[in-house]
N, C-alpha and C. Protein backbone atom coordinates (compact mmCIF):
# COMPACT_ATOMS: atom_id res chain seq x y z
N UNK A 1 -60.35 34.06 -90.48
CA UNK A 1 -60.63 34.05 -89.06
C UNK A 1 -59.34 33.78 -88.29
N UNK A 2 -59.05 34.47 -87.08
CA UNK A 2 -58.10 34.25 -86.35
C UNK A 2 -58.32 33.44 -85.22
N UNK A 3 -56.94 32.25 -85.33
CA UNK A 3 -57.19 31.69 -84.49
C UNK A 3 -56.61 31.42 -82.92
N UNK A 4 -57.88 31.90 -81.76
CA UNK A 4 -57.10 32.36 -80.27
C UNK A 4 -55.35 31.45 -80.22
N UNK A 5 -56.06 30.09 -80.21
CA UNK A 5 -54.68 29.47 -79.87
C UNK A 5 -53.30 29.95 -80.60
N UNK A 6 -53.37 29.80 -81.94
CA UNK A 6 -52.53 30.71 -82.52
C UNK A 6 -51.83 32.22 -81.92
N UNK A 7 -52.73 33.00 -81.75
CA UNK A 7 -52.62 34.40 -81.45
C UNK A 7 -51.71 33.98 -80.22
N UNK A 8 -52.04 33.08 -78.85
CA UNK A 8 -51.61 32.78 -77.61
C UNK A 8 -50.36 32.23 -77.94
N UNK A 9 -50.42 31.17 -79.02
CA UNK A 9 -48.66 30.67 -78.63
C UNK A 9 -47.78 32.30 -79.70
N UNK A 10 -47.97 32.94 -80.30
CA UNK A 10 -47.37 34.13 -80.78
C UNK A 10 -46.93 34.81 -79.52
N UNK A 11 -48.02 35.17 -78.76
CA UNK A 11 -48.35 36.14 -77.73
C UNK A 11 -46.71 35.55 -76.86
N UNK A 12 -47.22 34.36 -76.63
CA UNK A 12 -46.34 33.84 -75.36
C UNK A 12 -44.35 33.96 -75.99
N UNK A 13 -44.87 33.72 -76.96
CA UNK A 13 -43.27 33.23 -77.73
C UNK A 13 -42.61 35.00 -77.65
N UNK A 14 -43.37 36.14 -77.97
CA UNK A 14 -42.63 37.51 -77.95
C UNK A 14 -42.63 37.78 -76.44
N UNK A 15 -43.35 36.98 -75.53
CA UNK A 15 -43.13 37.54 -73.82
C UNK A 15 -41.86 36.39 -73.64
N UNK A 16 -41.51 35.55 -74.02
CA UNK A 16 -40.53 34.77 -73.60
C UNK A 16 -38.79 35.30 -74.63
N UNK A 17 -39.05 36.00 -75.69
CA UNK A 17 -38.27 36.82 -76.66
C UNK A 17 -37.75 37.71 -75.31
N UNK A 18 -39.04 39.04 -74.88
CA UNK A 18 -38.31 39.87 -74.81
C UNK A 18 -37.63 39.82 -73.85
N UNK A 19 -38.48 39.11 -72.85
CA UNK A 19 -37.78 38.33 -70.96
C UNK A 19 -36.42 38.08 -71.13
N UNK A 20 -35.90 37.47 -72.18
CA UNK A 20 -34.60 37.05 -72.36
C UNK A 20 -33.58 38.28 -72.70
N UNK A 21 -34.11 39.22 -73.45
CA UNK A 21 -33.44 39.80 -74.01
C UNK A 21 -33.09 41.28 -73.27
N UNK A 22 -34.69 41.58 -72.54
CA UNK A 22 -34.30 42.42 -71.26
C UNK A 22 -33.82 42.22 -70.01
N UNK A 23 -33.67 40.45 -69.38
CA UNK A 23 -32.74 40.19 -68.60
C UNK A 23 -31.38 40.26 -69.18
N UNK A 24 -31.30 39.63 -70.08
CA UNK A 24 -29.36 40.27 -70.45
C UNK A 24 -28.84 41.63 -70.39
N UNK A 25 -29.82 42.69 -71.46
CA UNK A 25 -29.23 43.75 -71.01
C UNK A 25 -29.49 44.03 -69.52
N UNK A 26 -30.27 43.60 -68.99
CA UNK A 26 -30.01 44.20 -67.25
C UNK A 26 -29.09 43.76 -66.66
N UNK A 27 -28.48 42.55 -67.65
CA UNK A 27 -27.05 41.93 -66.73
C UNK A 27 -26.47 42.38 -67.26
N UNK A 28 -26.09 43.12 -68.32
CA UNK A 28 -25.02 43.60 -68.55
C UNK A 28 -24.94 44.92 -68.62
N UNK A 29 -25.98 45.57 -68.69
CA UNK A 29 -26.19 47.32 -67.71
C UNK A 29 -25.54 47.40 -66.39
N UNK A 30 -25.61 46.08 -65.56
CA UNK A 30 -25.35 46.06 -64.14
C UNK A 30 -23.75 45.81 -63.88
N UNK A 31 -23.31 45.08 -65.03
CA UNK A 31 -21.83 45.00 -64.95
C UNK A 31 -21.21 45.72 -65.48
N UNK A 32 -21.80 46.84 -66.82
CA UNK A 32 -21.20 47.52 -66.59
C UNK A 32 -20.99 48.56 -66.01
N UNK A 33 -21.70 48.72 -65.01
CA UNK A 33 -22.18 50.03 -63.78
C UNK A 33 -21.34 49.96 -62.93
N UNK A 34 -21.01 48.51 -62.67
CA UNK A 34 -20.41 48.11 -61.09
C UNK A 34 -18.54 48.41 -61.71
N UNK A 35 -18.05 48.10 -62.10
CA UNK A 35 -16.65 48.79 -63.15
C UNK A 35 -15.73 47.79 -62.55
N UNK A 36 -16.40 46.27 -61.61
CA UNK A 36 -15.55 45.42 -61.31
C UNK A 36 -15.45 44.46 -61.41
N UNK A 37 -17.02 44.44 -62.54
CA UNK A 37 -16.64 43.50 -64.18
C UNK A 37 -16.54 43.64 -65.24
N UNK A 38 -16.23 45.37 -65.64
CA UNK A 38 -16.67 45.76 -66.76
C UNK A 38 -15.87 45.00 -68.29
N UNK A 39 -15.00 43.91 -67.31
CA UNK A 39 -14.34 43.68 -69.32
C UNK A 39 -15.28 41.89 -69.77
N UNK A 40 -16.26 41.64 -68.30
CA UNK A 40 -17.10 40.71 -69.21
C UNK A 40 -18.38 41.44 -69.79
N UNK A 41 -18.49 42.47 -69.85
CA UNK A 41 -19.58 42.99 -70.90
C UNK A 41 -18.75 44.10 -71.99
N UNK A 42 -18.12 44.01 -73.14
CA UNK A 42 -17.52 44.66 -73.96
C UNK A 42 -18.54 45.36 -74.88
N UNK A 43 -19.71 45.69 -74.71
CA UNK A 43 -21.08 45.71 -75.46
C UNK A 43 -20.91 47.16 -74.79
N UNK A 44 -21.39 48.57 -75.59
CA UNK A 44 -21.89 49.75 -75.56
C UNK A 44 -22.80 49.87 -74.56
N UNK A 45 -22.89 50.77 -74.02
CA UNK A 45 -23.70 50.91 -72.95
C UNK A 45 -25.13 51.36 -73.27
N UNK A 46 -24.81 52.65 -74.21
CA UNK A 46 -26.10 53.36 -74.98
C UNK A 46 -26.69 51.72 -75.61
N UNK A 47 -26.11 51.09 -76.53
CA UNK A 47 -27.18 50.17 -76.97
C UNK A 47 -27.93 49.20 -76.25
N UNK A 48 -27.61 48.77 -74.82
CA UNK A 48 -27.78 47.58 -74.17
C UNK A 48 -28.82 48.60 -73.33
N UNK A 49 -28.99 49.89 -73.28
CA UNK A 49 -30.05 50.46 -72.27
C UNK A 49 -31.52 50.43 -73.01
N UNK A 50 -30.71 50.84 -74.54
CA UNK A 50 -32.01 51.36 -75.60
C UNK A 50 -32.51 49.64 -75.91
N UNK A 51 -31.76 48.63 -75.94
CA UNK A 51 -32.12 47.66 -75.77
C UNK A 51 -33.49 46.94 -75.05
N UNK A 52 -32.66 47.52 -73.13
CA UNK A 52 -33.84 46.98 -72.18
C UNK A 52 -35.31 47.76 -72.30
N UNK A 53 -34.67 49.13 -72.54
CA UNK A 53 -36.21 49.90 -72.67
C UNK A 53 -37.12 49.30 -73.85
N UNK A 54 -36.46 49.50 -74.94
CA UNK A 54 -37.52 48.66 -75.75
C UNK A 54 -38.50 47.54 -75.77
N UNK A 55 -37.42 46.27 -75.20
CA UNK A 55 -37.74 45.25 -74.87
C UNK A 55 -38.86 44.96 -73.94
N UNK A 56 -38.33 45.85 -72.71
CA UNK A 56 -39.57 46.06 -71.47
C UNK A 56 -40.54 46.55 -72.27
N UNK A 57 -40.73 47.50 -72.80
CA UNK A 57 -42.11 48.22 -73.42
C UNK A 57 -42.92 46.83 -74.41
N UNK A 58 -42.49 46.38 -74.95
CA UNK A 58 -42.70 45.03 -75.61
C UNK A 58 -43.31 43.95 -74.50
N UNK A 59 -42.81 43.75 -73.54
CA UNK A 59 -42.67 42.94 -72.91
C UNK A 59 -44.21 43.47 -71.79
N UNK A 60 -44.09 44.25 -71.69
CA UNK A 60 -45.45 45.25 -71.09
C UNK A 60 -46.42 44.73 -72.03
N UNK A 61 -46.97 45.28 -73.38
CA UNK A 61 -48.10 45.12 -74.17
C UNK A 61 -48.24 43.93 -74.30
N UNK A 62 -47.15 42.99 -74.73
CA UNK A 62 -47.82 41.32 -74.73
C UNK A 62 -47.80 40.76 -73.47
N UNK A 63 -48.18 41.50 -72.14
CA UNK A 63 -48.11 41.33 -71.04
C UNK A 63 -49.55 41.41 -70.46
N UNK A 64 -50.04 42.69 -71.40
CA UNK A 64 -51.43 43.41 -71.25
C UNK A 64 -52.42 42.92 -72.32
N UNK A 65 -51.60 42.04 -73.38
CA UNK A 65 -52.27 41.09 -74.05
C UNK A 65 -52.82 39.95 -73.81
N UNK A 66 -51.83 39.17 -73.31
CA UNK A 66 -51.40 37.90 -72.62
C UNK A 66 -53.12 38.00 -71.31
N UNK A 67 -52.70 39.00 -70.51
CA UNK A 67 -53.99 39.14 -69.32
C UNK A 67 -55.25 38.68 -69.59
N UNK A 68 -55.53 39.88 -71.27
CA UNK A 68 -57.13 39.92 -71.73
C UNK A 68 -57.32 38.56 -72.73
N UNK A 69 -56.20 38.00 -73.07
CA UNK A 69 -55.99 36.46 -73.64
C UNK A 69 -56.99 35.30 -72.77
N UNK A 70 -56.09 35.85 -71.58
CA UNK A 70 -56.43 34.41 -70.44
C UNK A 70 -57.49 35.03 -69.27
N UNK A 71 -58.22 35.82 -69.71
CA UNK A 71 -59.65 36.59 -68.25
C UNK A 71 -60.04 35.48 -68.09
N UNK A 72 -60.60 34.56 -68.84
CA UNK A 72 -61.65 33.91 -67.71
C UNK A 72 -60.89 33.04 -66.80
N UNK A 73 -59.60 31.99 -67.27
CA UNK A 73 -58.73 31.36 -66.68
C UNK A 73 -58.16 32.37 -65.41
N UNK A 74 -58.17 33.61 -65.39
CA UNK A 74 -57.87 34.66 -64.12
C UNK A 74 -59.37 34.85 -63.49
N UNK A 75 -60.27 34.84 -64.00
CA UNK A 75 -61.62 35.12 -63.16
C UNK A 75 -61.68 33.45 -62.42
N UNK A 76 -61.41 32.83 -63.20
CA UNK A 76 -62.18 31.24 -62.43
C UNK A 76 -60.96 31.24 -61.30
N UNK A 77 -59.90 31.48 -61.32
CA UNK A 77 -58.25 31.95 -60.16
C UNK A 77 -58.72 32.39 -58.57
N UNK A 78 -59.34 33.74 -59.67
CA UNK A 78 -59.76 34.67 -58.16
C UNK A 78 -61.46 34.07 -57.97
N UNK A 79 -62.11 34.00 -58.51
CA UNK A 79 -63.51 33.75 -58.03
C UNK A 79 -63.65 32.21 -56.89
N UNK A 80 -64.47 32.41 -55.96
CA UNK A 80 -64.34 31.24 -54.79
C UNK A 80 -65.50 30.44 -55.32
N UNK A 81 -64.75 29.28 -54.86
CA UNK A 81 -65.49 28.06 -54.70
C UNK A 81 -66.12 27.78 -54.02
N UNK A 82 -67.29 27.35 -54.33
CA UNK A 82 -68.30 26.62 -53.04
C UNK A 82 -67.46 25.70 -52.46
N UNK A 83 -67.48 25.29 -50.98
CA UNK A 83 -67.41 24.15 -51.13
C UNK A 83 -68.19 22.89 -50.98
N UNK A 84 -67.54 21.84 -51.50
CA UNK A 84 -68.40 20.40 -51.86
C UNK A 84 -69.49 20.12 -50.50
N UNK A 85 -70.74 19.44 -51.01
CA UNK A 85 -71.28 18.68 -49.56
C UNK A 85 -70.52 17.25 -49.02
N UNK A 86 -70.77 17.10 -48.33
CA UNK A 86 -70.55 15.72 -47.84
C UNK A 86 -71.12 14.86 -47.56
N UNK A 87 -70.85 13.53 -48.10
CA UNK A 87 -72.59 12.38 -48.44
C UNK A 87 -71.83 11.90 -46.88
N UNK A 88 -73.14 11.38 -46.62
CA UNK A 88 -72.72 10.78 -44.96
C UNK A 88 -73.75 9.62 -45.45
């Protein structure tokens, strides 16, 4: 049997993987674009793109995982509250 909590801290640990790993290459896609920092990113360009794409696509599905993980914690979010009476 699988267990949710398990599955959730997995889930969370590859959305916090790829976040990291597709913000760098976007920082360093961006420096080396701009050509007026290009000698603090010495890293290939082709690999740091094929990098972010991957990563994002990753970062998407345990994104769309993560959602159907936590529905009811998002239904109880958006669904309204009564509110309380008041004892007088």
């Amino acid at each position: 049997m699988v267990n949710i909590y398990q599955v959730r801290r997995i889930v969370s640990l590859i959305m916090l993987v790829t976040i990291i790993l597709s913000a760098g290459s976007g920082i360093i896609l961006y420096l080396r674009s701009t050509n007026t920092l290009y000698w603090l990113a010495p890293i290939n360009t082709q690999a740091a793109a094929k990098l972010h794409t991957y990563s994002s696509f990753v970062m998407a599905g345990a994104s769309i995982i993560h959602l159907y993980l936590n529905m009811n914690a998002l239904v109880l979010y958006i669904k309204p509250r009564k509110p309380k009476k008041k004892k007088q």
